[in-house]
C-alpha atoms as a PDB file:
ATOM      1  CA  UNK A   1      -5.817  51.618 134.905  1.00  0.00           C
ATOM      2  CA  UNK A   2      -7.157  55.155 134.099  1.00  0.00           C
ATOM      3  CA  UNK A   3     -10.838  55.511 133.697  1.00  0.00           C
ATOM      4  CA  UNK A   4     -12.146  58.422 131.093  1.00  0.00           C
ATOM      5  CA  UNK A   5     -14.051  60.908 131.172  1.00  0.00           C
ATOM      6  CA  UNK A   6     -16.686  59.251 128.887  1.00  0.00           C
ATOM      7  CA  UNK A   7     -16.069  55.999 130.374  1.00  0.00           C
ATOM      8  CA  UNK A   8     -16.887  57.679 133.777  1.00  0.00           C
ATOM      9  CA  UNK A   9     -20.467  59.312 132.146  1.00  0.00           C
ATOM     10  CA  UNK A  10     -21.172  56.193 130.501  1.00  0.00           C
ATOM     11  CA  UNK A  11     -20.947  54.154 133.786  1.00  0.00           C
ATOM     12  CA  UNK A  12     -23.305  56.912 135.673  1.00  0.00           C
ATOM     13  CA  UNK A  13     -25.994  56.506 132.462  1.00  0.00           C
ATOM     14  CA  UNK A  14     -25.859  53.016 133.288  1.00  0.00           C
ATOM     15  CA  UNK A  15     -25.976  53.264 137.351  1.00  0.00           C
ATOM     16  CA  UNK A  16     -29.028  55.750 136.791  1.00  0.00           C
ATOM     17  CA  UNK A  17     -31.069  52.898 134.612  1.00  0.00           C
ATOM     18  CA  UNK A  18     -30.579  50.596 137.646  1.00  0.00           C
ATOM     19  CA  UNK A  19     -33.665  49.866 139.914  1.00  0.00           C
ATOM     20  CA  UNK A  20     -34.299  48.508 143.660  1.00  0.00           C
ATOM     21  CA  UNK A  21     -35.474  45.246 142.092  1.00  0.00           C
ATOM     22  CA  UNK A  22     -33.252  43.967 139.151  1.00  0.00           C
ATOM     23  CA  UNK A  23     -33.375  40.939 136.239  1.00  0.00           C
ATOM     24  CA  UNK A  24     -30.680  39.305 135.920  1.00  0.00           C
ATOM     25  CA  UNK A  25     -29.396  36.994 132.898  1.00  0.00           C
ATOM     26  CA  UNK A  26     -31.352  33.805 133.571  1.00  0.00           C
ATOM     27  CA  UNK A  27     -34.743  36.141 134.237  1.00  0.00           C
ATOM     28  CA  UNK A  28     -34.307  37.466 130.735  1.00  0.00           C
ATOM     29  CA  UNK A  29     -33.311  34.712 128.945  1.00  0.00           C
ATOM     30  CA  UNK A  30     -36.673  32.851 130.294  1.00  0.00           C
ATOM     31  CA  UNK A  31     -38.505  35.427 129.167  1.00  0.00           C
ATOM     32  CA  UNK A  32     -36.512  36.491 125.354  1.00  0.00           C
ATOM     33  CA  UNK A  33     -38.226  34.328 122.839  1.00  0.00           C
ATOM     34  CA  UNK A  34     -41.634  35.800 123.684  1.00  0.00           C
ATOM     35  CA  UNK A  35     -40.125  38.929 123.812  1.00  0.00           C
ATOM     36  CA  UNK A  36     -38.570  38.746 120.526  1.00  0.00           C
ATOM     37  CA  UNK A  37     -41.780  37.467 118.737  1.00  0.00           C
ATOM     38  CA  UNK A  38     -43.990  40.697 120.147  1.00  0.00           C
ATOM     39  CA  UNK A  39     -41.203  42.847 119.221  1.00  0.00           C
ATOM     40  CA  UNK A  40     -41.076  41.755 115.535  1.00  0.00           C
ATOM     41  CA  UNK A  41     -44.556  41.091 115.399  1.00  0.00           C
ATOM     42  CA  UNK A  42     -45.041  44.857 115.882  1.00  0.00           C
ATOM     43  CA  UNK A  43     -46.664  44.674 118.623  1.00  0.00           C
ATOM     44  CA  UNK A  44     -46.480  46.668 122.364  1.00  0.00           C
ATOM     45  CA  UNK A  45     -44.610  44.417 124.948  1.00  0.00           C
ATOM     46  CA  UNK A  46     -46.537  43.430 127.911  1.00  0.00           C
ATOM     47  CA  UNK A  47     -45.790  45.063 131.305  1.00  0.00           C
ATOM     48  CA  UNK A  48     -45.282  41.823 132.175  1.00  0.00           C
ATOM     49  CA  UNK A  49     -42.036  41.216 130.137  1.00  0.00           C
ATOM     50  CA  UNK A  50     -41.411  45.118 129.823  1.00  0.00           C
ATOM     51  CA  UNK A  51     -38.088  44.594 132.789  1.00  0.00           C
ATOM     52  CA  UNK A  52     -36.292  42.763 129.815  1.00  0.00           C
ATOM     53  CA  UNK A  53     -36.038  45.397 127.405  1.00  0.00           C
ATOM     54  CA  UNK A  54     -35.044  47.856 130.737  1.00  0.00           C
ATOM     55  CA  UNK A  55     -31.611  44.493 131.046  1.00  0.00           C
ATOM     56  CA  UNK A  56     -31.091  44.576 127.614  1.00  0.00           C
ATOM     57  CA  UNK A  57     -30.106  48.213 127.983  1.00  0.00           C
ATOM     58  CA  UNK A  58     -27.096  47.273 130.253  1.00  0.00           C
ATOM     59  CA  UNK A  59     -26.463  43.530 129.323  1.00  0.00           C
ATOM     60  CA  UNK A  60     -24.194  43.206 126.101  1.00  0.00           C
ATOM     61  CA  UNK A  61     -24.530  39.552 126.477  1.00  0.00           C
ATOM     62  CA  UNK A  62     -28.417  39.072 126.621  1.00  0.00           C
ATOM     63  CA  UNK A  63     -28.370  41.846 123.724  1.00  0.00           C
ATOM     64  CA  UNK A  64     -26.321  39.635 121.612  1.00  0.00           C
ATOM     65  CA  UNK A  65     -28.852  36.685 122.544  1.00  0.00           C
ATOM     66  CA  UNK A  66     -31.735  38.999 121.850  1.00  0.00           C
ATOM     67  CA  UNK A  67     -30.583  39.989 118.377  1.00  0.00           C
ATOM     68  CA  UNK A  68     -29.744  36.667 117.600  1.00  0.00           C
ATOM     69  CA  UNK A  69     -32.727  35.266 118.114  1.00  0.00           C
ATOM     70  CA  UNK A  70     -34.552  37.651 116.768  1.00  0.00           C
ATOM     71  CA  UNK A  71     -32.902  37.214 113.276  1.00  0.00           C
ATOM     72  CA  UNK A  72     -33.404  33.304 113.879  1.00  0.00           C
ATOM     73  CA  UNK A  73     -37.296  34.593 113.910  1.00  0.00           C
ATOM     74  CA  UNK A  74     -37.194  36.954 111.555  1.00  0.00           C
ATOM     75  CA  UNK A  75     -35.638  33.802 109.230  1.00  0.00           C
ATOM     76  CA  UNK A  76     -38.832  32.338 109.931  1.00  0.00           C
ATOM     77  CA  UNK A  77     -41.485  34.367 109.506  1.00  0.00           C
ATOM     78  CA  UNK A  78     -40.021  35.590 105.801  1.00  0.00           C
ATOM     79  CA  UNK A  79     -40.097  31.920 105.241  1.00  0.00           C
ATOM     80  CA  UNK A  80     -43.619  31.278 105.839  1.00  0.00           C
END
């Protein structure tokens, strides 16, 4: 397999976004729903839950999750 160019740059973006202490999946998935309602509800994300937006940058997966749940809210809130 032959890696790019881009695919090269895009991996070093990624390895510079990565800290000494990391989330993993199950970290941000405990932490999403409150992280979704803050983020719709316009409002600045705690420090506290500030390392899931940081995996979301280099987790497809959770970023699927994320969005998906955040449409469930957004579902909700235009409801009420």
């Amino acid at each position: 397999m032959i890696i790019t160019e881009e695919q090269v740059f895009a991996l070093l973006e990624l390895l510079a976004l990565t800290r000494d202490t990391e989330p993993n999946c199950d970290d941000c998935l405990q932490h999403m729903a409150e992280f979704a309602e803050t983020s719709l509800s316009g409002k600045s994300v705690p420090e506290a839950i500030a390392h899931i937006d940081e995996h979301l940058e280099r987790c497809q997966d959770c970023r699927e999750e994320f969005s998906a749940l955040k449409d469930a809210l957004g579902k909700d809130i235009m409801a009420s």
